[in-house]
C-alpha atoms as a PDB file:
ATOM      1  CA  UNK A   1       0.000   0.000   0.000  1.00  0.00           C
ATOM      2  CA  UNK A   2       1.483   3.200  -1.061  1.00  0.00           C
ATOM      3  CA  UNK A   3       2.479   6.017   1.421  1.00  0.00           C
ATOM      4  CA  UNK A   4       1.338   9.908   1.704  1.00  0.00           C
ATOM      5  CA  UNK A   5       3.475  12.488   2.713  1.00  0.00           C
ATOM      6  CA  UNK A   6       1.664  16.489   4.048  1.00  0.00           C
ATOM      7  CA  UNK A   7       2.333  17.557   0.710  1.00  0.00           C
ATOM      8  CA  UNK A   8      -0.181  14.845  -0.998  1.00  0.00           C
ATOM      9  CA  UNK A   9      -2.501  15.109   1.362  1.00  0.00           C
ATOM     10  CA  UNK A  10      -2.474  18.979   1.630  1.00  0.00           C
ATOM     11  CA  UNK A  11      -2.559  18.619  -2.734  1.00  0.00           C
ATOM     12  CA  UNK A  12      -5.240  16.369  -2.854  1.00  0.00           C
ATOM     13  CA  UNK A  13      -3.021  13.492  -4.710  1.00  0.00           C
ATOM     14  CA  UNK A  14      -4.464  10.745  -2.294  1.00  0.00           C
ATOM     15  CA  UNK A  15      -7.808  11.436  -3.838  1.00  0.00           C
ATOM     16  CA  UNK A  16      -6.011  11.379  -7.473  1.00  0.00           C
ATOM     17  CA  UNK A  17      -7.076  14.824  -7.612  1.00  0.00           C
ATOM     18  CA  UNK A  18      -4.847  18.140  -7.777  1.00  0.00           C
ATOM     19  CA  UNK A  19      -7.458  19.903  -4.895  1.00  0.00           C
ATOM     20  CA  UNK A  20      -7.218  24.083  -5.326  1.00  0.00           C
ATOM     21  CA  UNK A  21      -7.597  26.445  -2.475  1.00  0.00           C
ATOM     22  CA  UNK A  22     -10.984  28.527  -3.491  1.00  0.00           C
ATOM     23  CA  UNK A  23     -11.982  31.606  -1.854  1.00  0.00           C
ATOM     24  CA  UNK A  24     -15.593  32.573  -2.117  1.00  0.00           C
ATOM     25  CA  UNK A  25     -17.273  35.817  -1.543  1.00  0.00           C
ATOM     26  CA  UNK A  26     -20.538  36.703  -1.256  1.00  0.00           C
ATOM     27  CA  UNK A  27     -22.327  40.795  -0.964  1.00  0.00           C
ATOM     28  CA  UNK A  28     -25.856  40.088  -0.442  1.00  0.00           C
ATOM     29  CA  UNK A  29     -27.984  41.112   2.252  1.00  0.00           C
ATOM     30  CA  UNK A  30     -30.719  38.565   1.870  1.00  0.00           C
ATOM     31  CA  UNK A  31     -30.345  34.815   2.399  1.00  0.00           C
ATOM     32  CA  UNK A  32     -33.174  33.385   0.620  1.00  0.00           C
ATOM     33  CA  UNK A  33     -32.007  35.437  -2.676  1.00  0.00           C
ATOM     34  CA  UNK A  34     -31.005  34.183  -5.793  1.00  0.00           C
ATOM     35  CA  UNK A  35     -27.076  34.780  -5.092  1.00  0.00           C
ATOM     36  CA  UNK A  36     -27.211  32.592  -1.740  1.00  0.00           C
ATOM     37  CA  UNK A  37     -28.491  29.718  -4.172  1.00  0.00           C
ATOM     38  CA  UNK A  38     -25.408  30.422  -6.356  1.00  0.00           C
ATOM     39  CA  UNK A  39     -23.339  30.406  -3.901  1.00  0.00           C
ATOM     40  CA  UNK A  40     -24.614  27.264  -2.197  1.00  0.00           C
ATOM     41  CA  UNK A  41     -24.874  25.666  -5.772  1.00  0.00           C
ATOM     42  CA  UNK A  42     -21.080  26.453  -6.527  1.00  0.00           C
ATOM     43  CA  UNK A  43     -19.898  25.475  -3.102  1.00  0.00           C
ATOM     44  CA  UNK A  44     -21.603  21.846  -3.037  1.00  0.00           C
ATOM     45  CA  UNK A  45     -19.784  21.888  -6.827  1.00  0.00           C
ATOM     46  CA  UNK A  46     -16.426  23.025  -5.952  1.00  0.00           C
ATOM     47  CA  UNK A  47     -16.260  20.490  -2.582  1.00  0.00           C
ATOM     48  CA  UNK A  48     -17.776  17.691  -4.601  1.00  0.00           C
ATOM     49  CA  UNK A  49     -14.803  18.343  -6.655  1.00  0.00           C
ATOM     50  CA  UNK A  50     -12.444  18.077  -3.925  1.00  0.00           C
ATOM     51  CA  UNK A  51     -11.448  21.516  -3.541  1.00  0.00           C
ATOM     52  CA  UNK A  52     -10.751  23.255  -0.026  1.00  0.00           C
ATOM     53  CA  UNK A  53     -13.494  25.941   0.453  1.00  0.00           C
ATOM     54  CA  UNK A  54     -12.729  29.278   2.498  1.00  0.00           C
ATOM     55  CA  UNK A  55     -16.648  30.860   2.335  1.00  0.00           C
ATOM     56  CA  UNK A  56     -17.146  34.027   3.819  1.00  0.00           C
ATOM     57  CA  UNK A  57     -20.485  35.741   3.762  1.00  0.00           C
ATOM     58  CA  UNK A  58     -20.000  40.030   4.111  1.00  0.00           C
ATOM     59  CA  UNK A  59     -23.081  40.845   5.833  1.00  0.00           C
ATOM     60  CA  UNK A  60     -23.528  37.609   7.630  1.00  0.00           C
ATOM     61  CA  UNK A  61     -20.183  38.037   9.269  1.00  0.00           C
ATOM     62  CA  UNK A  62     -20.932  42.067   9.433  1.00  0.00           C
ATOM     63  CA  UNK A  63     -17.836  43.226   7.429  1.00  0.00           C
ATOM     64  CA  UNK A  64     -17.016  46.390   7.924  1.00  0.00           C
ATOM     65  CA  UNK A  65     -16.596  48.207   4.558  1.00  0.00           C
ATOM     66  CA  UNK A  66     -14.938  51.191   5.446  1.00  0.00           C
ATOM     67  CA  UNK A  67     -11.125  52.013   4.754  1.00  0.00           C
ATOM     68  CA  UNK A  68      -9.670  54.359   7.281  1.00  0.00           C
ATOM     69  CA  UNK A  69      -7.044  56.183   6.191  1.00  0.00           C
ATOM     70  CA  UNK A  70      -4.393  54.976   8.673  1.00  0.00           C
ATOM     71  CA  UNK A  71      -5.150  51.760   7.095  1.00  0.00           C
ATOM     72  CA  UNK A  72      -3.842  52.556   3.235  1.00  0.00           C
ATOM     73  CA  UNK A  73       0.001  52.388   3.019  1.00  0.00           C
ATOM     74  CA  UNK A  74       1.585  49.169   1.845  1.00  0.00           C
ATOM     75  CA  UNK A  75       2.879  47.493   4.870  1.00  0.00           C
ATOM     76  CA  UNK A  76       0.241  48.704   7.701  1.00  0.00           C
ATOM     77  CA  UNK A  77      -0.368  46.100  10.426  1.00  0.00           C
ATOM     78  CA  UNK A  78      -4.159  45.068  10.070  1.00  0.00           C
ATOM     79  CA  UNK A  79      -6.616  43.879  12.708  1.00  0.00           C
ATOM     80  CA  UNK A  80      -5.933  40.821  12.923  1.00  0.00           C
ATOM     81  CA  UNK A  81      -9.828  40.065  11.242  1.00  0.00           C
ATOM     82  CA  UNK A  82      -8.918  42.019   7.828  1.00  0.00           C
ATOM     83  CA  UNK A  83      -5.164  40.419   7.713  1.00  0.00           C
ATOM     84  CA  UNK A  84      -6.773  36.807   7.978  1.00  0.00           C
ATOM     85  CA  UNK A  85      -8.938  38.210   5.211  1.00  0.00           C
ATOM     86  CA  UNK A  86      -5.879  39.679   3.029  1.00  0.00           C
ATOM     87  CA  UNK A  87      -3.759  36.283   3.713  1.00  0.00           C
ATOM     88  CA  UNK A  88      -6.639  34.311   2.046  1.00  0.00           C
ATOM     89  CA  UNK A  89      -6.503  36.303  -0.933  1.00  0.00           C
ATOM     90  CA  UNK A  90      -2.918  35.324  -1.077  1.00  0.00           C
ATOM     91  CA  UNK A  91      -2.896  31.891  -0.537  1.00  0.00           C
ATOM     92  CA  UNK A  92      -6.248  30.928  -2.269  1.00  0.00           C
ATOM     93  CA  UNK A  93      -5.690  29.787  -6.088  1.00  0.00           C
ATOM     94  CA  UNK A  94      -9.051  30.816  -7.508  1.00  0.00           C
ATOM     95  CA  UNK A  95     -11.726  33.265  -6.521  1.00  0.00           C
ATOM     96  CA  UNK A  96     -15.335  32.726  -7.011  1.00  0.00           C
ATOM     97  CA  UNK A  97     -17.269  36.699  -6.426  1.00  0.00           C
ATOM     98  CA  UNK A  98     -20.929  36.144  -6.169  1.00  0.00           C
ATOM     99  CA  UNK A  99     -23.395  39.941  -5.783  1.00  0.00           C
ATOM    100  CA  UNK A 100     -26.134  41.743  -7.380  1.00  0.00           C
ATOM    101  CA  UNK A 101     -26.239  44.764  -9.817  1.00  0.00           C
ATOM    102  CA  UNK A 102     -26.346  47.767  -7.929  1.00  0.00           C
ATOM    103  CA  UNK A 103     -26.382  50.630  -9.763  1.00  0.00           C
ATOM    104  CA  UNK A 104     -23.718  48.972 -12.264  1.00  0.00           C
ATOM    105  CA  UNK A 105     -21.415  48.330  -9.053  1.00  0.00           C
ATOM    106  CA  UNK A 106     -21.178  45.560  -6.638  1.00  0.00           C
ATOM    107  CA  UNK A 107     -22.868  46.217  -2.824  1.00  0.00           C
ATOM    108  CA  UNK A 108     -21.098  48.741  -0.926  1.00  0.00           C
ATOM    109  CA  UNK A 109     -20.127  45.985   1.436  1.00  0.00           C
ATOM    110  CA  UNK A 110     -17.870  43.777  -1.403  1.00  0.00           C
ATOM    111  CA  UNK A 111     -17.210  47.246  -2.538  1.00  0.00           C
ATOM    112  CA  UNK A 112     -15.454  48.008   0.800  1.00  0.00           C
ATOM    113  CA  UNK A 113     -13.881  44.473   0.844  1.00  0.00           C
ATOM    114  CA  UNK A 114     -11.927  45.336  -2.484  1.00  0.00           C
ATOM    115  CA  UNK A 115     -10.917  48.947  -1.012  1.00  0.00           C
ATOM    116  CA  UNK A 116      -9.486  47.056   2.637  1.00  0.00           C
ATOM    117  CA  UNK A 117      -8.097  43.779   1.439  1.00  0.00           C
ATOM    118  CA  UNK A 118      -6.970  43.593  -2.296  1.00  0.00           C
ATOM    119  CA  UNK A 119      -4.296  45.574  -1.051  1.00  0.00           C
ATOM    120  CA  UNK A 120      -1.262  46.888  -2.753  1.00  0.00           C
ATOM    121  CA  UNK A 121       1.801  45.143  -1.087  1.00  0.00           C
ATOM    122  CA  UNK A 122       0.039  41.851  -1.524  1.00  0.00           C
ATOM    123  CA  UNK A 123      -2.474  41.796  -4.622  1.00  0.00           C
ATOM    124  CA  UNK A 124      -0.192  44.256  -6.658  1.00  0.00           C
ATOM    125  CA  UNK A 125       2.842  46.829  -6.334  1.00  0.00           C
ATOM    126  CA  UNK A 126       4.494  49.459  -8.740  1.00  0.00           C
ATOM    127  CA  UNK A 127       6.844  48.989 -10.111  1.00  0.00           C
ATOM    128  CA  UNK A 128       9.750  50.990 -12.226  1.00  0.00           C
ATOM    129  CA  UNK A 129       7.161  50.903 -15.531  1.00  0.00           C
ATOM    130  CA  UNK A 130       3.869  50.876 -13.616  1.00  0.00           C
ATOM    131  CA  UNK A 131       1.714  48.310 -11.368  1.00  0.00           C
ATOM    132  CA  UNK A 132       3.154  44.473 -11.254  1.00  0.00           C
ATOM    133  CA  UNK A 133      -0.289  41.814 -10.268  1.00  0.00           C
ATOM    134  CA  UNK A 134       1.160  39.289  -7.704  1.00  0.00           C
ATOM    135  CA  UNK A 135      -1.510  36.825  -7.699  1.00  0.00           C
ATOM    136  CA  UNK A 136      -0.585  35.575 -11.139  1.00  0.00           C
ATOM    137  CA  UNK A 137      -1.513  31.864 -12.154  1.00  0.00           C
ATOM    138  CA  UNK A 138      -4.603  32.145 -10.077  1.00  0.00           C
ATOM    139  CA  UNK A 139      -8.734  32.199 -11.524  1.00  0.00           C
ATOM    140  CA  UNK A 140     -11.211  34.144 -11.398  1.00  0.00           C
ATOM    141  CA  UNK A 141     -14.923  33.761 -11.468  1.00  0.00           C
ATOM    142  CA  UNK A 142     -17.611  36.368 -10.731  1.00  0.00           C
ATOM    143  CA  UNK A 143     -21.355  35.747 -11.114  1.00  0.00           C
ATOM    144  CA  UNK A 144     -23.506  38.081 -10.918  1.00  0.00           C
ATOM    145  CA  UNK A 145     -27.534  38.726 -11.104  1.00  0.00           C
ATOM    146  CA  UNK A 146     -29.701  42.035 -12.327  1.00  0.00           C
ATOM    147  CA  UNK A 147     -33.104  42.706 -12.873  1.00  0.00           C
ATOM    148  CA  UNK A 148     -32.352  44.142 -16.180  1.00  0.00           C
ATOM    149  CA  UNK A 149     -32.720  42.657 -19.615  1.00  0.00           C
ATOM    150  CA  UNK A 150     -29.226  41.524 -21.334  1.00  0.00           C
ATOM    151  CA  UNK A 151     -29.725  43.727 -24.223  1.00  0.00           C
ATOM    152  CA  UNK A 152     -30.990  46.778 -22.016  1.00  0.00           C
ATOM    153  CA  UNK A 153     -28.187  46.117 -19.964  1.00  0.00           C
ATOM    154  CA  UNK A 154     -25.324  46.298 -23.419  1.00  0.00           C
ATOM    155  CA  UNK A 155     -27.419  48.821 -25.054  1.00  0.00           C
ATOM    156  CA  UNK A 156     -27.735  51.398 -21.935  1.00  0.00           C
ATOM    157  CA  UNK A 157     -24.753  50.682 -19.843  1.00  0.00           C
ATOM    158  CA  UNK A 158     -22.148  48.657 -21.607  1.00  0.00           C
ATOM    159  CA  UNK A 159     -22.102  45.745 -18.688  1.00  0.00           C
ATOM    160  CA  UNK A 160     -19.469  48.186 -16.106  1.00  0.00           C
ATOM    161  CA  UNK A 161     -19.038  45.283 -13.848  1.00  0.00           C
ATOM    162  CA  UNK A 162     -17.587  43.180 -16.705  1.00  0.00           C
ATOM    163  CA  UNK A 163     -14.437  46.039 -16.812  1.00  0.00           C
ATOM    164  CA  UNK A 164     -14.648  46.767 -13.016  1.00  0.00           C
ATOM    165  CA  UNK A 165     -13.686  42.684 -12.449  1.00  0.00           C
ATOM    166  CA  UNK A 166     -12.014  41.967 -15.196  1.00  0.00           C
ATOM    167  CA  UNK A 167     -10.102  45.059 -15.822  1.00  0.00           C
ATOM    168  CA  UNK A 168      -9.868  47.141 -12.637  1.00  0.00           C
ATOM    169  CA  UNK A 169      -9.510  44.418 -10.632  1.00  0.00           C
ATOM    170  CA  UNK A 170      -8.449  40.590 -11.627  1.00  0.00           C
ATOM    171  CA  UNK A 171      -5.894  41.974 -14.834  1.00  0.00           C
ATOM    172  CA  UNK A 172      -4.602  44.939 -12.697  1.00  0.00           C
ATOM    173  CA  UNK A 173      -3.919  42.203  -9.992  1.00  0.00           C
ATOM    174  CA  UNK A 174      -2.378  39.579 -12.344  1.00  0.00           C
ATOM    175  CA  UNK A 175      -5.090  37.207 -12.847  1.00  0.00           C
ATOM    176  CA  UNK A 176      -5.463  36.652 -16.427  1.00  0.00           C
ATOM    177  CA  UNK A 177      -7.895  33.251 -16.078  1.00  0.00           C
ATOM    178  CA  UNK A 178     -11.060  35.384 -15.597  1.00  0.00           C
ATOM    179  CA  UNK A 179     -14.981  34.337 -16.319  1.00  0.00           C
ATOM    180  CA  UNK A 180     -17.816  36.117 -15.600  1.00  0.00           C
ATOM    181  CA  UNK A 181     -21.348  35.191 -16.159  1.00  0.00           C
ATOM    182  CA  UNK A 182     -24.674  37.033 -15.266  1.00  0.00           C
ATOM    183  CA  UNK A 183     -27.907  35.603 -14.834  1.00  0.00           C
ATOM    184  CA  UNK A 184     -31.225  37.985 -15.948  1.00  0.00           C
ATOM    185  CA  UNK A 185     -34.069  38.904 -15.329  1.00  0.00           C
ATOM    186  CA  UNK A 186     -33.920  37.494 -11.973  1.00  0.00           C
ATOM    187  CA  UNK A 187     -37.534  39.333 -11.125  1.00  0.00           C
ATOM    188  CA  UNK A 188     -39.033  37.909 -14.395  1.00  0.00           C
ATOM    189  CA  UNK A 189     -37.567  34.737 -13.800  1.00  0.00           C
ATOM    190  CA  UNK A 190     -39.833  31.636 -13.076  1.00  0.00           C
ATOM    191  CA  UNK A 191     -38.901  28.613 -10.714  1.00  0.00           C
ATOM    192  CA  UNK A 192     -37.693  26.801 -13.767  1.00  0.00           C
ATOM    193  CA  UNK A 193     -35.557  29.318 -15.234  1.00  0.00           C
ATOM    194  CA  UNK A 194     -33.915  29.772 -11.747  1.00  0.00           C
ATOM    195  CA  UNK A 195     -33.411  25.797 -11.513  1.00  0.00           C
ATOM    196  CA  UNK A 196     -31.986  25.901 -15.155  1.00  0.00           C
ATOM    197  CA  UNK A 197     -29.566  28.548 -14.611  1.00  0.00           C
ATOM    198  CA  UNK A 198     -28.874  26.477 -11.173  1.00  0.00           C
ATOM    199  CA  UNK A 199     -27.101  24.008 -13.513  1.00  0.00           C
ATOM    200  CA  UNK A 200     -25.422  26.203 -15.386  1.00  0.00           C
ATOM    201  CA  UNK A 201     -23.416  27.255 -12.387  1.00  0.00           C
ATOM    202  CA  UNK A 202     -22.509  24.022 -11.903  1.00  0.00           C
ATOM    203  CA  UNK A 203     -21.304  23.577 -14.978  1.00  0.00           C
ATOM    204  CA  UNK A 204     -19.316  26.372 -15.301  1.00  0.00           C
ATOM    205  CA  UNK A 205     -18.132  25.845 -12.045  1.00  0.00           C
ATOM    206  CA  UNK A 206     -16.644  22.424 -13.097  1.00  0.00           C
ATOM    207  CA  UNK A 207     -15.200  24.164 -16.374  1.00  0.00           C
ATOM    208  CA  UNK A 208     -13.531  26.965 -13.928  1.00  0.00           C
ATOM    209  CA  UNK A 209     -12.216  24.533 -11.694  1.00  0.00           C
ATOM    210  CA  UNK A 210     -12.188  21.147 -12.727  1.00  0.00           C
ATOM    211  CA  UNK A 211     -11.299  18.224 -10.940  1.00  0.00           C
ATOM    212  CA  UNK A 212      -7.834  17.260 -12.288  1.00  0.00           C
ATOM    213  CA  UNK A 213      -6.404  13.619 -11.991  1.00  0.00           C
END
């Protein structure tokens, strides 16, 4: 009978599996909406997969969104809450975002998260010719839900939180492997619709982050 070492188990290999650290996020105040099924629908996907999950819910867990401005510099010692926070964004491998439209902008609560943790000194730095991303090789995956029609939503606005995550935050921080998909009309949706779009975050959950052998 073969032997494991830490490093198999910690890497999943006893499982035949190469298991990813996944941080999940979730901005939504209610928990019977439509995000909190995402988000339980991706989590059962990613563990079933064999992936380590590190969940946190912002206004379950009362995060506090605002950025003092003590609290800015590169370097600052953190409450020891918001540096747990900042060393999961380092050591996770993927990111799954899950929030409403709000005005074409995430809650203010995952708005604050961004401003307190994605920090420079540990998501990025500048650099001689500009900004260097340090979590390179990682993925990204945001999911989002509106109210408005798809092609309201291109025609009037242009989709901002497509550039705000893909551009102004996950390329700017190095992440290159980014998806993002939003599900609408969620208040013209029927029970059906909701179930079918269900499966379609598994499945492009198992795309994102697929069980390797």
């Amino acid at each position: 009978m073969p032997t494991y070492g830490v490093l198999d188990v910690v890497y999943g290999r006893y499982a035949g599996i190469l298991a990813m650290n996944i941080l999940v996020i979730i901005g939504h105040q209610h928990q019977g909406s439509f995000c909190h099924a995402i988000t339980s629908t991706a989590i059962e996907e990613l563990e079933a997969a064999g992936h380590e999950v590190v969940f946190h819910d912002l206004y379950a867990e009362g995060f506090d969104p605002i950025l003092p401005h003590e609290e800015i510099p590169a370097g600052t010692e953190l409450e020891p809450a918001l540096q747990k926070h900042v060393d999961e964004v380092s050591a996770a491998d993927g990111y799954l975002i899950v929030h409403p439209n709000w005005w074409g902008q995430p809650p203010a609560i995952l708005k604050g998260w961004l401003d307190r943790v994605i920090r420079q000194g540990t998501a990025y730095k500048f650099g001689p010719n500009g900004v260097i991303g340090l979590l390179t090789g990682k993925k990204a995956l945001v999911l989002t839900t509106s109210n408005t029609p798809r092609d309201a939503e291109l025609e009037l606005y242009g989709d901002p939180l497509e550039n705000l995550w893909k551009a102004c935050v996950f390329n700017f921080c190095g992440v290159d492997d980014f998806h993002r998909r939003n599900f609408e009309s969620v208040v013209m949706s029927t029970p059906e619709q909701r179930a079918e779009w269900l499966d379609d975050v598994r499945k492009i959950v198992e795309e994102r982050f697929p069980a390797s052998a």
